[in-house]
C-alpha atoms as a PDB file:
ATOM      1  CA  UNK A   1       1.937   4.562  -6.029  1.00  0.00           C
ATOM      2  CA  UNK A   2       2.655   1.369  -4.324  1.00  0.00           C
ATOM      3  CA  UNK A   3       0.280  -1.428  -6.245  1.00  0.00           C
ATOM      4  CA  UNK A   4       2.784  -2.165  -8.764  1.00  0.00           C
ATOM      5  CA  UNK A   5       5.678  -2.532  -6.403  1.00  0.00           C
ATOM      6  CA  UNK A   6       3.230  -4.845  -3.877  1.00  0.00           C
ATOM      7  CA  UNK A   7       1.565  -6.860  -6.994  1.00  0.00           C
ATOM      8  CA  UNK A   8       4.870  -7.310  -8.176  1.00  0.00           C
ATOM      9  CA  UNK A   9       6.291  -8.668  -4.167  1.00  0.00           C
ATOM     10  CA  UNK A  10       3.311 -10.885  -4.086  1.00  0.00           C
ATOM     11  CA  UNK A  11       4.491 -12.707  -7.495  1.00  0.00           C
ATOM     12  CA  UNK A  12       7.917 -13.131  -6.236  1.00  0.00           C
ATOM     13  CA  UNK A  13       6.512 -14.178  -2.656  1.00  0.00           C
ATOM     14  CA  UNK A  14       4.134 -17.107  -4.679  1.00  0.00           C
ATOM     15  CA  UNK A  15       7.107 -18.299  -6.791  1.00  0.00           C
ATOM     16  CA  UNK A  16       9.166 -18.398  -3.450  1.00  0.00           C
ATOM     17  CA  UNK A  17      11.455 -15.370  -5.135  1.00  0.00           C
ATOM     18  CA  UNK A  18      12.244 -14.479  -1.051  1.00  0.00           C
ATOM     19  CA  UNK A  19      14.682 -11.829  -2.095  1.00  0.00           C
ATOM     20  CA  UNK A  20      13.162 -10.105  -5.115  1.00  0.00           C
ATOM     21  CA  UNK A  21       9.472  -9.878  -2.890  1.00  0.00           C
ATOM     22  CA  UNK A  22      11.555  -8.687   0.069  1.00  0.00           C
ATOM     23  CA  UNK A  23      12.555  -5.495  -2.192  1.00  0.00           C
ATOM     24  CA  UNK A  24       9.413  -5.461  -4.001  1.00  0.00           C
ATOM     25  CA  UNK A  25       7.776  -5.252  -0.386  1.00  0.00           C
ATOM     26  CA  UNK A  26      10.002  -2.444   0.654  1.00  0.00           C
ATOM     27  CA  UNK A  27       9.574  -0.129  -2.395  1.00  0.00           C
ATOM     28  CA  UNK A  28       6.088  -0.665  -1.697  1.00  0.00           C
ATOM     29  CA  UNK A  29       6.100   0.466   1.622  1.00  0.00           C
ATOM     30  CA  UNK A  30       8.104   3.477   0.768  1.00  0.00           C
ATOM     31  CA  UNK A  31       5.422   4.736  -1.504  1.00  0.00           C
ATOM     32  CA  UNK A  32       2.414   4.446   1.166  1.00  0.00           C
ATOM     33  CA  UNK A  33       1.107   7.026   2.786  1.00  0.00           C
ATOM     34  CA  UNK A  34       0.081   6.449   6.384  1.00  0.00           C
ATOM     35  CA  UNK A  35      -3.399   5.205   7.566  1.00  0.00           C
ATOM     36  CA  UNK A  36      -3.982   4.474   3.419  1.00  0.00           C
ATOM     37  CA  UNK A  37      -5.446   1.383   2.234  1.00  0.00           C
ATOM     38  CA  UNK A  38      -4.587   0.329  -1.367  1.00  0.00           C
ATOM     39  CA  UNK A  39      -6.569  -2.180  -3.192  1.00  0.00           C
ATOM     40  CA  UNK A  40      -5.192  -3.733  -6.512  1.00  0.00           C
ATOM     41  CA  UNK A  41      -7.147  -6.881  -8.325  1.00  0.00           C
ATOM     42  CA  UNK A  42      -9.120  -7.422  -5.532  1.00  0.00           C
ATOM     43  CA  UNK A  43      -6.227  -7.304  -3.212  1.00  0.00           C
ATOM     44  CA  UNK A  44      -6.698  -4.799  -0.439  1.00  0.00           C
ATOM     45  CA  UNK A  45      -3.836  -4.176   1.771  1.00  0.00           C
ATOM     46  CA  UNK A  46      -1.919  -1.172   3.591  1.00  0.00           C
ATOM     47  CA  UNK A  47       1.441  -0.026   6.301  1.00  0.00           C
ATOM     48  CA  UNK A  48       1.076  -3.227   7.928  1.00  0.00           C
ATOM     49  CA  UNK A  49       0.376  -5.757   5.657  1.00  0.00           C
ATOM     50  CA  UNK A  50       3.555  -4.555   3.579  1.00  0.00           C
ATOM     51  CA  UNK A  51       5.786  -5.130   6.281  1.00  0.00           C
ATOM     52  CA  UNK A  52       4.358  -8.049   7.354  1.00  0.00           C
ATOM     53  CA  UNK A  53       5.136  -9.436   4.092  1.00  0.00           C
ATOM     54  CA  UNK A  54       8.877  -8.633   4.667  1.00  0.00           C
ATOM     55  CA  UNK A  55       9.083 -10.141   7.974  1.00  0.00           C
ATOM     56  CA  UNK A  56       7.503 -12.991   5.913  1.00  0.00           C
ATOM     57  CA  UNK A  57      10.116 -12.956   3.582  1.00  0.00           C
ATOM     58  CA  UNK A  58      13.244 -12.404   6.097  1.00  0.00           C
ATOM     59  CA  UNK A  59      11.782 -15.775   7.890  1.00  0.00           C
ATOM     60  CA  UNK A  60      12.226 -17.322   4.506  1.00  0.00           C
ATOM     61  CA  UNK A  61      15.267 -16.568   3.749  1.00  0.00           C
ATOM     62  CA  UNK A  62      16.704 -17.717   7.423  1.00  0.00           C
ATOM     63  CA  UNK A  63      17.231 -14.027   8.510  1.00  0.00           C
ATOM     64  CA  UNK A  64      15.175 -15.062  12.274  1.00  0.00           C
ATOM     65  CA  UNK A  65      16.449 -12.337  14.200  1.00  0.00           C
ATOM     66  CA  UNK A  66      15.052  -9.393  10.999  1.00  0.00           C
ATOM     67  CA  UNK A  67      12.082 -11.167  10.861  1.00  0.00           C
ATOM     68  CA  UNK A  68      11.313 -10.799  15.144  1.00  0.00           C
ATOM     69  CA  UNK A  69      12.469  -7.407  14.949  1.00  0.00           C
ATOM     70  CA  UNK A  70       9.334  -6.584  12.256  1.00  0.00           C
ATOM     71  CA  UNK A  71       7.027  -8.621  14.623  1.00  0.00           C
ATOM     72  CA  UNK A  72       7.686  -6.146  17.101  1.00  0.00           C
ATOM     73  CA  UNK A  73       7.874  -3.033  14.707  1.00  0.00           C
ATOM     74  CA  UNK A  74       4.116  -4.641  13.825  1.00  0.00           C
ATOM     75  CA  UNK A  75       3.176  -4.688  17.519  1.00  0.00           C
ATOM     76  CA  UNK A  76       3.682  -1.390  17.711  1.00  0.00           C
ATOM     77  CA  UNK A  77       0.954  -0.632  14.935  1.00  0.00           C
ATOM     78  CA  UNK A  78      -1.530  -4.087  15.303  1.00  0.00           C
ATOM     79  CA  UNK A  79      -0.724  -5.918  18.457  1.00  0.00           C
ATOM     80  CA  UNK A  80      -3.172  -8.135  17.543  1.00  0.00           C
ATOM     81  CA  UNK A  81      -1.890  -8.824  14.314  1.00  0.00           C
ATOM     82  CA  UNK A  82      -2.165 -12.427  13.838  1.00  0.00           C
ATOM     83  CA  UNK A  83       1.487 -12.876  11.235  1.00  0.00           C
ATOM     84  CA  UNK A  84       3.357 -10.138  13.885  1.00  0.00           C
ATOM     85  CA  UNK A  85       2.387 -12.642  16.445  1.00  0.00           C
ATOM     86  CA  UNK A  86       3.925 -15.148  14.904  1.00  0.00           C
ATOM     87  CA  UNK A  87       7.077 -13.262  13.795  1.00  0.00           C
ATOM     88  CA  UNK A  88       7.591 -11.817  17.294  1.00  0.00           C
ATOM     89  CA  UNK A  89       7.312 -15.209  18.334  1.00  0.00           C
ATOM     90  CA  UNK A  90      10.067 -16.884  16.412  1.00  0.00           C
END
């Protein structure tokens, strides 16, 4: 189950832990199934949001060219997602 993992990411995200959330993020994301939403303390969130918290996180931590590359891995899912957007964009 990916709430733990994600709940955890989000902690490390808020206490600008770029690294730690980047992992957190990723075990998350290798623990949802497809097309699922997940909702933990109010938080709802699924596929996309997961990695666009990553691309989030690669931006932070200077890695520009990572953090396009999920902008366009986010097109291909939401291509109106507003943070793969701004990822592609960068």
């Amino acid at each position: 189950m990916p709430e733990g993992y994600y709940l955890r990411a989000e902690v490390g995200f808020v206490e600008g832990e770029s690294a730690k959330a980047l992992d957190d993020y990723r075990s998350a994301e290798s623990r949802i199934e497809p097309g699922r939403n997940y909702a933990a303390f109010g938080d709802t969130f699924g596929i996309v949001d997961v990695i666009a918290k990553q691309g989030l996180c690669l931006q932070r931590l200077g890695r520009t060219d990572e953090a396009r590359k999920i902008g366009e891995r986010i097109a291909e899912l939401a291509p109106d997602h507003k943070i793969g957007l701004a990822l592609r964009n960068l």
